[in-house]
PDB file of N, CA and C in Angstrom:
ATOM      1  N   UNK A   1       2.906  10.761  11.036  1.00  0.00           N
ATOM      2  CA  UNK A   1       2.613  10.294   9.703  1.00  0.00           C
ATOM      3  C   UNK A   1       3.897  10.309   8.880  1.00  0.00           C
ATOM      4  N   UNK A   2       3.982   9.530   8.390  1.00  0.00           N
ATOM      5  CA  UNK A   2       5.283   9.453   7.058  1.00  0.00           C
ATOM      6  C   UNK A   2       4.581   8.352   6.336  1.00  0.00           C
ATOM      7  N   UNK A   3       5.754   8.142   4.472  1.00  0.00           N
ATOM      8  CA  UNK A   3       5.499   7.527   3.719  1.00  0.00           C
ATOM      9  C   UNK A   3       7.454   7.836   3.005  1.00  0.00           C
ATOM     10  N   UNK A   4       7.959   6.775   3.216  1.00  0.00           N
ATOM     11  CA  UNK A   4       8.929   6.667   2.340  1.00  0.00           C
ATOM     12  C   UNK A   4       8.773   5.308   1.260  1.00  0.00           C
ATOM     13  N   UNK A   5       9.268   5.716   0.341  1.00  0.00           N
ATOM     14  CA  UNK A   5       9.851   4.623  -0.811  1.00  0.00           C
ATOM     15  C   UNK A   5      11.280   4.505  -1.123  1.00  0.00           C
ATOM     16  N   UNK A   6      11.464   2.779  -1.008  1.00  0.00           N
ATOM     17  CA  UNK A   6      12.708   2.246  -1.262  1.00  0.00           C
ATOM     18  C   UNK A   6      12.641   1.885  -2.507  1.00  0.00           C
ATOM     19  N   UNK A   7      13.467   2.104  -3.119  1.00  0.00           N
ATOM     20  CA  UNK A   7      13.626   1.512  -4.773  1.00  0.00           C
ATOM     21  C   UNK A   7      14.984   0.569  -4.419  1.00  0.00           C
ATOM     22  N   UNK A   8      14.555  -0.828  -5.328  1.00  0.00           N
ATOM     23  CA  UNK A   8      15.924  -1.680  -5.246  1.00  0.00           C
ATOM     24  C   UNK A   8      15.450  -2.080  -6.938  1.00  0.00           C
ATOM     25  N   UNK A   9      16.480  -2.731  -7.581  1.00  0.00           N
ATOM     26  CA  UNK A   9      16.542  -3.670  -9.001  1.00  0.00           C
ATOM     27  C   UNK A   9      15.335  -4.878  -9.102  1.00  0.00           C
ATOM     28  N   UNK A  10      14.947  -5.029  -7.998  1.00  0.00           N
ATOM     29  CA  UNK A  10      13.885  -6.226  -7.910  1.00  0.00           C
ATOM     30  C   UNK A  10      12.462  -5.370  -7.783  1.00  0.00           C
ATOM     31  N   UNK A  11      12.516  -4.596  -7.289  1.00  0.00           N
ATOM     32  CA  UNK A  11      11.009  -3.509  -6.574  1.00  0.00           C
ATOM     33  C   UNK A  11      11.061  -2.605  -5.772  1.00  0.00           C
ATOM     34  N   UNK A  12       9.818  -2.255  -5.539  1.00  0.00           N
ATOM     35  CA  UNK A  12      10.024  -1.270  -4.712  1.00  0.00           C
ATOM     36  C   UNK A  12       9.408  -1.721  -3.247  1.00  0.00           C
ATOM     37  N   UNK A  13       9.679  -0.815  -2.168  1.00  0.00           N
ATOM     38  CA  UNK A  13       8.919  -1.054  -1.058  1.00  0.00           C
ATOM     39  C   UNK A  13       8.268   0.656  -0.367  1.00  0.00           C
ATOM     40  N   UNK A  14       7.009   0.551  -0.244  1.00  0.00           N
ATOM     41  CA  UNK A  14       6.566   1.802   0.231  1.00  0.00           C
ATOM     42  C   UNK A  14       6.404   1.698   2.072  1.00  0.00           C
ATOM     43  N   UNK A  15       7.019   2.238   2.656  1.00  0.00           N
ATOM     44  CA  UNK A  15       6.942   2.271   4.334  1.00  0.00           C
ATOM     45  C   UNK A  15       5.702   3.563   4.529  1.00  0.00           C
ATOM     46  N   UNK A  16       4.886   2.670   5.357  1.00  0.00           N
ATOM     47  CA  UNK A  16       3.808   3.912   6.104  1.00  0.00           C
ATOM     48  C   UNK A  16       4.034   4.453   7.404  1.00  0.00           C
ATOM     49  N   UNK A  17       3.806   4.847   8.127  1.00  0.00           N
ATOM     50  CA  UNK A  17       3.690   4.538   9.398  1.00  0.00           C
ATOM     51  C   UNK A  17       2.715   5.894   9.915  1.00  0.00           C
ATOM     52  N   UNK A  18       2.443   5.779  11.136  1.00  0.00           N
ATOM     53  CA  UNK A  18       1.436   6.545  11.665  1.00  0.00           C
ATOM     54  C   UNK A  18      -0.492   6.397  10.714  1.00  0.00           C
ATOM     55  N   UNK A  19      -0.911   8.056  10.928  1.00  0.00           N
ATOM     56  CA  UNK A  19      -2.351   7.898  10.125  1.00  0.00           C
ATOM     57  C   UNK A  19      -1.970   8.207   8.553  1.00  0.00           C
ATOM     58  N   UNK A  20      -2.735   7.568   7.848  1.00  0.00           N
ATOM     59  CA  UNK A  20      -2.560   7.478   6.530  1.00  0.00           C
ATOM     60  C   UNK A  20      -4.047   8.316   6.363  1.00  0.00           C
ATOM     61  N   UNK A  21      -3.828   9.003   6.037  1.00  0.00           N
ATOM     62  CA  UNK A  21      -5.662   9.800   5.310  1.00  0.00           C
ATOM     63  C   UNK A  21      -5.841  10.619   4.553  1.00  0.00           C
ATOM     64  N   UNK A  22      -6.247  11.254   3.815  1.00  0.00           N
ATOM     65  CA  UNK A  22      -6.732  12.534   2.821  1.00  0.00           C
ATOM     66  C   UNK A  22      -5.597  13.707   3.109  1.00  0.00           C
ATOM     67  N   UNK A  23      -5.023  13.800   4.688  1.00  0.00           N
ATOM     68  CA  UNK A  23      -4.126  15.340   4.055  1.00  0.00           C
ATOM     69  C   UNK A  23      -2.753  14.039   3.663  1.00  0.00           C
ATOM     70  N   UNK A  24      -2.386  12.955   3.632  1.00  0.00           N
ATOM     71  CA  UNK A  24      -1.489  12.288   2.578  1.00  0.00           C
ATOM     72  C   UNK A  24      -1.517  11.695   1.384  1.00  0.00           C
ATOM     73  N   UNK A  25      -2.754  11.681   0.795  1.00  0.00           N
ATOM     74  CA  UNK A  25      -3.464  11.428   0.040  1.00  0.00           C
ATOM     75  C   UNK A  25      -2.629  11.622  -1.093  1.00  0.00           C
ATOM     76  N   UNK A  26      -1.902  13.150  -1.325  1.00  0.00           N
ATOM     77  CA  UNK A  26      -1.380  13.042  -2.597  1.00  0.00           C
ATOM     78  C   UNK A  26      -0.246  12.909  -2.795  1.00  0.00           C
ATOM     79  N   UNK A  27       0.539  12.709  -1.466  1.00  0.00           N
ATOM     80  CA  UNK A  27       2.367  12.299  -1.861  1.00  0.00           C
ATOM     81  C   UNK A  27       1.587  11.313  -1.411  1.00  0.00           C
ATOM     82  N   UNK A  28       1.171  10.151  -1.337  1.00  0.00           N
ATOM     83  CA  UNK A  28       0.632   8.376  -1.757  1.00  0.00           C
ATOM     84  C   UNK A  28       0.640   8.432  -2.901  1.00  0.00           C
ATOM     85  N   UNK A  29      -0.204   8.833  -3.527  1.00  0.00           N
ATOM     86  CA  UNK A  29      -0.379   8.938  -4.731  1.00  0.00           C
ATOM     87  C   UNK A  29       0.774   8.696  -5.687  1.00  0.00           C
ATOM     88  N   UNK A  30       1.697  10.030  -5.509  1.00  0.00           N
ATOM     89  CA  UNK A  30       2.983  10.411  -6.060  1.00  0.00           C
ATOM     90  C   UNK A  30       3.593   9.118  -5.754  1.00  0.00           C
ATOM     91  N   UNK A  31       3.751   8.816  -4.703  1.00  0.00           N
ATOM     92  CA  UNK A  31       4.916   7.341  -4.792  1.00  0.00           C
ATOM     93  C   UNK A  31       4.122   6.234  -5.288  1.00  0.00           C
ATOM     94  N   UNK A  32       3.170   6.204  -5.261  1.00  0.00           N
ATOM     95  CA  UNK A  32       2.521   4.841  -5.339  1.00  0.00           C
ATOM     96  C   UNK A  32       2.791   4.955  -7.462  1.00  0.00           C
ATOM     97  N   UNK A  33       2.760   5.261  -8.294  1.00  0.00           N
ATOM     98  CA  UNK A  33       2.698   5.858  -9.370  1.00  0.00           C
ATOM     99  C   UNK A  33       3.719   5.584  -9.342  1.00  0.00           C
ATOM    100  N   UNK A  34       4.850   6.072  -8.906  1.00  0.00           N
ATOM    101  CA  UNK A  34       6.572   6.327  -9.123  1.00  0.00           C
ATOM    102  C   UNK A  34       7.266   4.756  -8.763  1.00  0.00           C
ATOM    103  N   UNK A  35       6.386   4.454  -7.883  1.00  0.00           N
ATOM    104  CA  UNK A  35       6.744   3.000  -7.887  1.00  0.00           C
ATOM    105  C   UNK A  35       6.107   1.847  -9.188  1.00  0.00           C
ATOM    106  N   UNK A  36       4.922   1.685  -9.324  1.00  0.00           N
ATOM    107  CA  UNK A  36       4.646   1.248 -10.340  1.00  0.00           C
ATOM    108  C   UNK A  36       4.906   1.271 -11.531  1.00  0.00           C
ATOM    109  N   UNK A  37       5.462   2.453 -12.071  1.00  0.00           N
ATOM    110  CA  UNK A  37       5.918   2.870 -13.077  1.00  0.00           C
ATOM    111  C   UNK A  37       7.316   2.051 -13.779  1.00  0.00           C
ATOM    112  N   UNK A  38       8.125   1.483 -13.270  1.00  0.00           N
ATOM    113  CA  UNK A  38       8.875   0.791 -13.457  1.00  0.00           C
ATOM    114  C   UNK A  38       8.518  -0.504 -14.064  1.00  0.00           C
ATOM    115  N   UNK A  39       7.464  -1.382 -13.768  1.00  0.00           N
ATOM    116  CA  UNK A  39       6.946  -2.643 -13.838  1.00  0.00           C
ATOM    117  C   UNK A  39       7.889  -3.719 -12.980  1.00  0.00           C
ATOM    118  N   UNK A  40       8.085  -3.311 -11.952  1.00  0.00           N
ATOM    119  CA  UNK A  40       8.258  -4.023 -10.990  1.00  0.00           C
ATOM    120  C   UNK A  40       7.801  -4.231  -9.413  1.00  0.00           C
ATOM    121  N   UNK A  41       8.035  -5.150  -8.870  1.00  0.00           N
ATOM    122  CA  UNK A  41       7.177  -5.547  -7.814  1.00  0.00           C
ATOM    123  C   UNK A  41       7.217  -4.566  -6.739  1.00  0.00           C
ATOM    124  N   UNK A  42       5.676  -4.651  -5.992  1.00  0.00           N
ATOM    125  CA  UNK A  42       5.596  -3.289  -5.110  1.00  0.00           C
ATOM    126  C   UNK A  42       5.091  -3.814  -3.750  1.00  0.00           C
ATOM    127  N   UNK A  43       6.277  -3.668  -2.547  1.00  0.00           N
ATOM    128  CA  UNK A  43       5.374  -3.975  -1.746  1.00  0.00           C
ATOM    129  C   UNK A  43       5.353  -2.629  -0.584  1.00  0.00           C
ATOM    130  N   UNK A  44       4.350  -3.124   0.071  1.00  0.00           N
ATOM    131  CA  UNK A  44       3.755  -2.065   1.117  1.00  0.00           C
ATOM    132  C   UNK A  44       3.901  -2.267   2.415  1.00  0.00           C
ATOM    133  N   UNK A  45       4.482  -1.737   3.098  1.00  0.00           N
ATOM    134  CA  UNK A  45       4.525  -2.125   5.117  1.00  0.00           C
ATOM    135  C   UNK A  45       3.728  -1.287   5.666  1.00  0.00           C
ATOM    136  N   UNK A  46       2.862  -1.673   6.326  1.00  0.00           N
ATOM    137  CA  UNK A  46       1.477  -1.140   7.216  1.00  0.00           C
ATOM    138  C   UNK A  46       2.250  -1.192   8.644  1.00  0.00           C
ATOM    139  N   UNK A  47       2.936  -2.122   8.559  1.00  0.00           N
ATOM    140  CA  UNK A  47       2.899  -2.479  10.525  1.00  0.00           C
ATOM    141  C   UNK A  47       2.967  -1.504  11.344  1.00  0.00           C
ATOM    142  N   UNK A  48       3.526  -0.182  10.657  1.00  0.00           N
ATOM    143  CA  UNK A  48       3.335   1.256  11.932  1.00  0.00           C
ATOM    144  C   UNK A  48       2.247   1.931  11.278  1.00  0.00           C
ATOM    145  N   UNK A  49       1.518   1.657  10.683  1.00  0.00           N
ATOM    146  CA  UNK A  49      -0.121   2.327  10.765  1.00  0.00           C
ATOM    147  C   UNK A  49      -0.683   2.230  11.473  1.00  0.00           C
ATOM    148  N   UNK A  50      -1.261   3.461  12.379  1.00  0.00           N
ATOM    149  CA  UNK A  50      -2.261   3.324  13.548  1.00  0.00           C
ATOM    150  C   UNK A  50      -3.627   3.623  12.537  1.00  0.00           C
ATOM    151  N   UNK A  51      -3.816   4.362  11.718  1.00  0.00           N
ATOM    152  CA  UNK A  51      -5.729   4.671  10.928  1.00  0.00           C
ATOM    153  C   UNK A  51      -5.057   4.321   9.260  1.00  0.00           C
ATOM    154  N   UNK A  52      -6.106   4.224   8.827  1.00  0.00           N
ATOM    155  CA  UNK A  52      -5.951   4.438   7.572  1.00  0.00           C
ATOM    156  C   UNK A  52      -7.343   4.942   7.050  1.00  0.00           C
ATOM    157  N   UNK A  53      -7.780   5.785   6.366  1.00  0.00           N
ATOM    158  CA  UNK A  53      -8.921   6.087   5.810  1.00  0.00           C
ATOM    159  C   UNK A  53      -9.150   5.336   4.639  1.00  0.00           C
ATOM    160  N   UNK A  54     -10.766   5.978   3.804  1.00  0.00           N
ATOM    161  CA  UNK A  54     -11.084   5.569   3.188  1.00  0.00           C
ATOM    162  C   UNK A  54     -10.068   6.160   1.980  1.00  0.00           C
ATOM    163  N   UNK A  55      -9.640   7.017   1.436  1.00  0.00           N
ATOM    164  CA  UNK A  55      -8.565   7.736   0.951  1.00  0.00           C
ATOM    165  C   UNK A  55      -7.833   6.938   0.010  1.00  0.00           C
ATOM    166  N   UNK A  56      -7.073   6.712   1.302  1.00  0.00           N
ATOM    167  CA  UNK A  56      -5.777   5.829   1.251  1.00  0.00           C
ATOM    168  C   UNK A  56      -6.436   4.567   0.622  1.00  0.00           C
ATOM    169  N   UNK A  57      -7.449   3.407   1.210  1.00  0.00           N
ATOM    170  CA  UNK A  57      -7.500   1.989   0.986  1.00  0.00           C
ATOM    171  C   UNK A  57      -8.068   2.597  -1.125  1.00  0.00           C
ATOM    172  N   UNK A  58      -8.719   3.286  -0.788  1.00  0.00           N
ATOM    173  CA  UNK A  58      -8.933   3.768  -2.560  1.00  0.00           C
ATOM    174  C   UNK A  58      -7.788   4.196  -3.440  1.00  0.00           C
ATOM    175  N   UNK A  59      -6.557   4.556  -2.891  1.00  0.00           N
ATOM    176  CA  UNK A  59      -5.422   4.522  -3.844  1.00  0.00           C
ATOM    177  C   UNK A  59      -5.110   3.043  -3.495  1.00  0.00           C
ATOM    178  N   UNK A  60      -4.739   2.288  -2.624  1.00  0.00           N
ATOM    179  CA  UNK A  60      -4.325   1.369  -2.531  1.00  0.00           C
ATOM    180  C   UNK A  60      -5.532   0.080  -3.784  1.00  0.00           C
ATOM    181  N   UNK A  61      -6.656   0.247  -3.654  1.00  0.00           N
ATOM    182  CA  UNK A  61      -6.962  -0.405  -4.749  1.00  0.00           C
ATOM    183  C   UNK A  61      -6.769  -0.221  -6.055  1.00  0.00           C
ATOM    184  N   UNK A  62      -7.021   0.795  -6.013  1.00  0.00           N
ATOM    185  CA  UNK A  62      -6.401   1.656  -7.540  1.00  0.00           C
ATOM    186  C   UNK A  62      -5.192   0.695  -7.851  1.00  0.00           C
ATOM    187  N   UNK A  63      -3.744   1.244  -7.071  1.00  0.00           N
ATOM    188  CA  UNK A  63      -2.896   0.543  -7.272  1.00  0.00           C
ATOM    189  C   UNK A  63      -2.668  -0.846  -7.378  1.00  0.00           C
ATOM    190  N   UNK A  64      -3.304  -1.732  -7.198  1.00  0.00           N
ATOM    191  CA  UNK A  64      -3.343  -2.942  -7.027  1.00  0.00           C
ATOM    192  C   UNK A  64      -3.892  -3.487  -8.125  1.00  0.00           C
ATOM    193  N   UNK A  65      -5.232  -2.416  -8.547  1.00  0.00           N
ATOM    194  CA  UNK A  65      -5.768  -3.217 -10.120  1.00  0.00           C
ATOM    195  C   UNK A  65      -4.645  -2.584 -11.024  1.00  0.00           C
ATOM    196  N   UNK A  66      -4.165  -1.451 -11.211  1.00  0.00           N
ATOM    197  CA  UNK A  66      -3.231  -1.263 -11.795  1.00  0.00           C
ATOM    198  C   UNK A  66      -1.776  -2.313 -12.082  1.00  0.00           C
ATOM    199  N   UNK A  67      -1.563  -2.778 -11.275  1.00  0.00           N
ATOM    200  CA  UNK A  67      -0.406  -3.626 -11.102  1.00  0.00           C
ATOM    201  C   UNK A  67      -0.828  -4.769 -11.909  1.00  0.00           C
ATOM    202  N   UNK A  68      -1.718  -5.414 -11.499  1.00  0.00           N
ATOM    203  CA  UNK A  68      -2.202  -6.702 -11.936  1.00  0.00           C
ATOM    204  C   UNK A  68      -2.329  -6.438 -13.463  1.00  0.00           C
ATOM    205  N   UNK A  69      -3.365  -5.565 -13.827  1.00  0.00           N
ATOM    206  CA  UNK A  69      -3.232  -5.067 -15.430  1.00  0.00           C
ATOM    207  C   UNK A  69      -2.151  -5.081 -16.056  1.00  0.00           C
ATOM    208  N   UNK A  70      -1.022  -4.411 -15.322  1.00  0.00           N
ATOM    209  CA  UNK A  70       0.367  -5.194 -15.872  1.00  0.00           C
ATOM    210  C   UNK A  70       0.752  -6.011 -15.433  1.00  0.00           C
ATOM    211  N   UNK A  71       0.350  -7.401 -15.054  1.00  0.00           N
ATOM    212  CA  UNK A  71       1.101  -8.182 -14.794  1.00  0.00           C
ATOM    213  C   UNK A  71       2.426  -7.880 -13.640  1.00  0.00           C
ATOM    214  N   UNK A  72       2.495  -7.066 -12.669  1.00  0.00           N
ATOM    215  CA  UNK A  72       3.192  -6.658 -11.856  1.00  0.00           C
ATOM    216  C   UNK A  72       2.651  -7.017 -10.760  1.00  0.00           C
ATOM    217  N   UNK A  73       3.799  -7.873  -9.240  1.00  0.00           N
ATOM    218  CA  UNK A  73       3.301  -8.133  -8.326  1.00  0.00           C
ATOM    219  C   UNK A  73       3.097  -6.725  -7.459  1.00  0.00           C
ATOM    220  N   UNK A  74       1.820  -6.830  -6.550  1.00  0.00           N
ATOM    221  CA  UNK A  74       1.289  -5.416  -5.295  1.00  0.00           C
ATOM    222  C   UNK A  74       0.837  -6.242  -4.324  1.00  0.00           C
ATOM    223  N   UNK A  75       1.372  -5.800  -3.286  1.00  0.00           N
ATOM    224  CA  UNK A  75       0.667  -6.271  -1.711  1.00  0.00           C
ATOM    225  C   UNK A  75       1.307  -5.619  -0.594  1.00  0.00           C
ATOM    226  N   UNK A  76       0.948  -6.145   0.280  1.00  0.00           N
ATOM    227  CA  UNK A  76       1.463  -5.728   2.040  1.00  0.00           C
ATOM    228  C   UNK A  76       2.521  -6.296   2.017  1.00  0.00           C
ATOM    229  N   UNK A  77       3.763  -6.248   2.681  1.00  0.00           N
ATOM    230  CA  UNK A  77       4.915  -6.917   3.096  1.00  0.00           C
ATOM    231  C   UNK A  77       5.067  -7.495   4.214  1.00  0.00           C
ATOM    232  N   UNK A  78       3.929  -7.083   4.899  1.00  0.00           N
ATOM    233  CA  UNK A  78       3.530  -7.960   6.987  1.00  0.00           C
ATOM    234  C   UNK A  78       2.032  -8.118   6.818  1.00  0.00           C
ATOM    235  N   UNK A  79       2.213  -8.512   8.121  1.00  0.00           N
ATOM    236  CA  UNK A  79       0.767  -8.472   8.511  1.00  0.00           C
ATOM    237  C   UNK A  79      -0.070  -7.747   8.226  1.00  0.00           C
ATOM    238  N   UNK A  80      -1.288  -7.380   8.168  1.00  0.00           N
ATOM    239  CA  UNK A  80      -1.909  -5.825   8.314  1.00  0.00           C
ATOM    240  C   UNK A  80      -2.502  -6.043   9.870  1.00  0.00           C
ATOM    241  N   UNK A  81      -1.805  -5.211  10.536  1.00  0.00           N
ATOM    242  CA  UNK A  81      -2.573  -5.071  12.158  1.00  0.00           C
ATOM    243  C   UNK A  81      -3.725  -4.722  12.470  1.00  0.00           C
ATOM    244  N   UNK A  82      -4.192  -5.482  13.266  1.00  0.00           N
ATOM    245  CA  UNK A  82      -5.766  -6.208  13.839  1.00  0.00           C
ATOM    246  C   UNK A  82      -6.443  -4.819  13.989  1.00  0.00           C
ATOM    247  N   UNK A  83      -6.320  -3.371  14.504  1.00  0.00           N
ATOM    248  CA  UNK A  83      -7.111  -2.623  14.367  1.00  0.00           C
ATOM    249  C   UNK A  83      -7.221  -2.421  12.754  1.00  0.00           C
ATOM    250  N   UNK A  84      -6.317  -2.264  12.042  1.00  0.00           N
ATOM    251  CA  UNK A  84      -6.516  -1.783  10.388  1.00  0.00           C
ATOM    252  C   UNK A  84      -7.126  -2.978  10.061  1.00  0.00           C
ATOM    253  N   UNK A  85      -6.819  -4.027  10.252  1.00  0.00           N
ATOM    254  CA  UNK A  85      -7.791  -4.893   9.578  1.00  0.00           C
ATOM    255  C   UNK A  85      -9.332  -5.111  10.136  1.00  0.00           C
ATOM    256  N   UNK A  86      -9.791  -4.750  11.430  1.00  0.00           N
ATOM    257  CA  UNK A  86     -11.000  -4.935  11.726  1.00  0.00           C
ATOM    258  C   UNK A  86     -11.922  -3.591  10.298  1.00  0.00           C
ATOM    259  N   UNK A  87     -10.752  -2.159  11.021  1.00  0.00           N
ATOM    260  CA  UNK A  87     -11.768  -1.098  10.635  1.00  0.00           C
ATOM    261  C   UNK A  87     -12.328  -1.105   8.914  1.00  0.00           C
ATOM    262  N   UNK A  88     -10.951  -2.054   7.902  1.00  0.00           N
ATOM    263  CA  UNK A  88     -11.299  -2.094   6.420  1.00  0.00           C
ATOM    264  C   UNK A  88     -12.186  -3.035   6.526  1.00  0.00           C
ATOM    265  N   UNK A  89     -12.292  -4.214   7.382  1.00  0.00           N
ATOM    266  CA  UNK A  89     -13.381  -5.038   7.647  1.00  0.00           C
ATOM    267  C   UNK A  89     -15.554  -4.010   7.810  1.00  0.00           C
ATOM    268  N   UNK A  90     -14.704  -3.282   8.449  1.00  0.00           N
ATOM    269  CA  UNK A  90     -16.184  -2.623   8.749  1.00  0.00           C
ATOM    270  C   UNK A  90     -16.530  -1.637   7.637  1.00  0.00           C
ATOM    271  N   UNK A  91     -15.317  -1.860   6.982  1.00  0.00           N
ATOM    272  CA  UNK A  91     -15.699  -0.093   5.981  1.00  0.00           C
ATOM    273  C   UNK A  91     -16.033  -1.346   4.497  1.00  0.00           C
ATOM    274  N   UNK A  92     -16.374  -2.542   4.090  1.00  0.00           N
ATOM    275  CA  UNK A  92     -16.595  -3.256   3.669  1.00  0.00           C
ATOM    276  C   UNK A  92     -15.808  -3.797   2.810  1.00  0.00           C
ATOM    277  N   UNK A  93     -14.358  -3.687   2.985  1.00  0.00           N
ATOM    278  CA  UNK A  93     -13.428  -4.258   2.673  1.00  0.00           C
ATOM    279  C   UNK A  93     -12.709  -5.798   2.774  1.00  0.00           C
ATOM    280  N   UNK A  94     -12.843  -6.733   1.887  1.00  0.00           N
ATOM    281  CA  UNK A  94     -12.871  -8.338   2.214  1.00  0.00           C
ATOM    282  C   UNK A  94     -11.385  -8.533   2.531  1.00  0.00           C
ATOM    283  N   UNK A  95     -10.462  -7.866   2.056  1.00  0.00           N
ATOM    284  CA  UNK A  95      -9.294  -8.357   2.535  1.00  0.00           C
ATOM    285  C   UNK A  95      -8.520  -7.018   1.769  1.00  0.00           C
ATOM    286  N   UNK A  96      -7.110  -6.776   2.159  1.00  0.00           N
ATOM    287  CA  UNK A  96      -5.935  -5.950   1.984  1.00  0.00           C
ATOM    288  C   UNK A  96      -5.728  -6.594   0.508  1.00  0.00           C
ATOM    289  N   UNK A  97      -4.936  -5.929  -0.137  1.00  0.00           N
ATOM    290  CA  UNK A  97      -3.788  -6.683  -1.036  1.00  0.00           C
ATOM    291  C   UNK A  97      -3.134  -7.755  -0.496  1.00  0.00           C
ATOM    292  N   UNK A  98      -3.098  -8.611  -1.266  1.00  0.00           N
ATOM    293  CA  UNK A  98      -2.312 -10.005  -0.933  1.00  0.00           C
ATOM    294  C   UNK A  98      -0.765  -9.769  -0.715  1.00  0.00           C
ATOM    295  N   UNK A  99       0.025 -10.934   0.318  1.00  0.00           N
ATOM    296  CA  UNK A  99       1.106 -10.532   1.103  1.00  0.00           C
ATOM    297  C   UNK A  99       2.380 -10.445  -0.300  1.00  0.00           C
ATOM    298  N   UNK A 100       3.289 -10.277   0.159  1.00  0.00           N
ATOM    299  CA  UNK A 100       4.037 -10.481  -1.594  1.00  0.00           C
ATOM    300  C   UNK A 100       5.270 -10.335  -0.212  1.00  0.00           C
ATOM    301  N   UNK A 101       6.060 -11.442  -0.674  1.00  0.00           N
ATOM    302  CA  UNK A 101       7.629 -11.613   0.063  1.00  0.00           C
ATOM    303  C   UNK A 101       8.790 -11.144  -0.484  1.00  0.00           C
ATOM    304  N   UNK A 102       9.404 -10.521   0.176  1.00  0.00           N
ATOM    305  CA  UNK A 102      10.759  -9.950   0.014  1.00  0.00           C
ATOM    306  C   UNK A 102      11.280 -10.214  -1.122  1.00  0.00           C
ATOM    307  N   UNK A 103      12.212  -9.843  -2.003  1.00  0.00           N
ATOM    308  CA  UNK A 103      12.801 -10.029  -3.046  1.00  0.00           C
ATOM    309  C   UNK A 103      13.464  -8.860  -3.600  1.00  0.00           C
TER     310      UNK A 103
END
């Protein structure tokens, strides 16, 4: 499991990798906040997530209506991989955050 954040002049980028779930729950939190806080664009890389819980996709919405409320771009930076996307599929989730490109 890890979670780093890149800060650049344009945005930020949050890297996941491994399981994302409740015991990371609150350094997510902490960056996800620390990134937004700026009002600049936030994106997210899943591609080394093997799980993600329900936890996590609930800060990740959080964050996402947050962003939008300010007028700040939030999304994935790749793909979201076919197991994470089936299981938010089953946990009744219509889609990830929208993709948002490099910058």
């Amino acid at each position: 499991m890890g979670i780093a954040l890149e800060e650049t002049d344009t945005g930020s980028l949050l890297r996941l990798d491994g399981a994302i779930d409740i015991a990371s729950a609150a350094e997510l939190k902490t960056l996800l906040v620390q990134a937004l806080g700026p009002g600049r664009a936030v994106r997210v890389s899943i591609e080394a997530v093997t799980y993600m819980d329900v936890t996590a996709v609930q800060l990740f919405w959080a964050a996402e209506r947050k962003a939008r409320q300010a007028g700040t771009a939030f999304g994935v930076s790749d793909e979201v991989p076919g197991a994470l996307s089936t299981a938010l599929a089953e946990a009744g989730f219509s889609a990830f955050p929208t993709l948002v490109p490099a910058g």
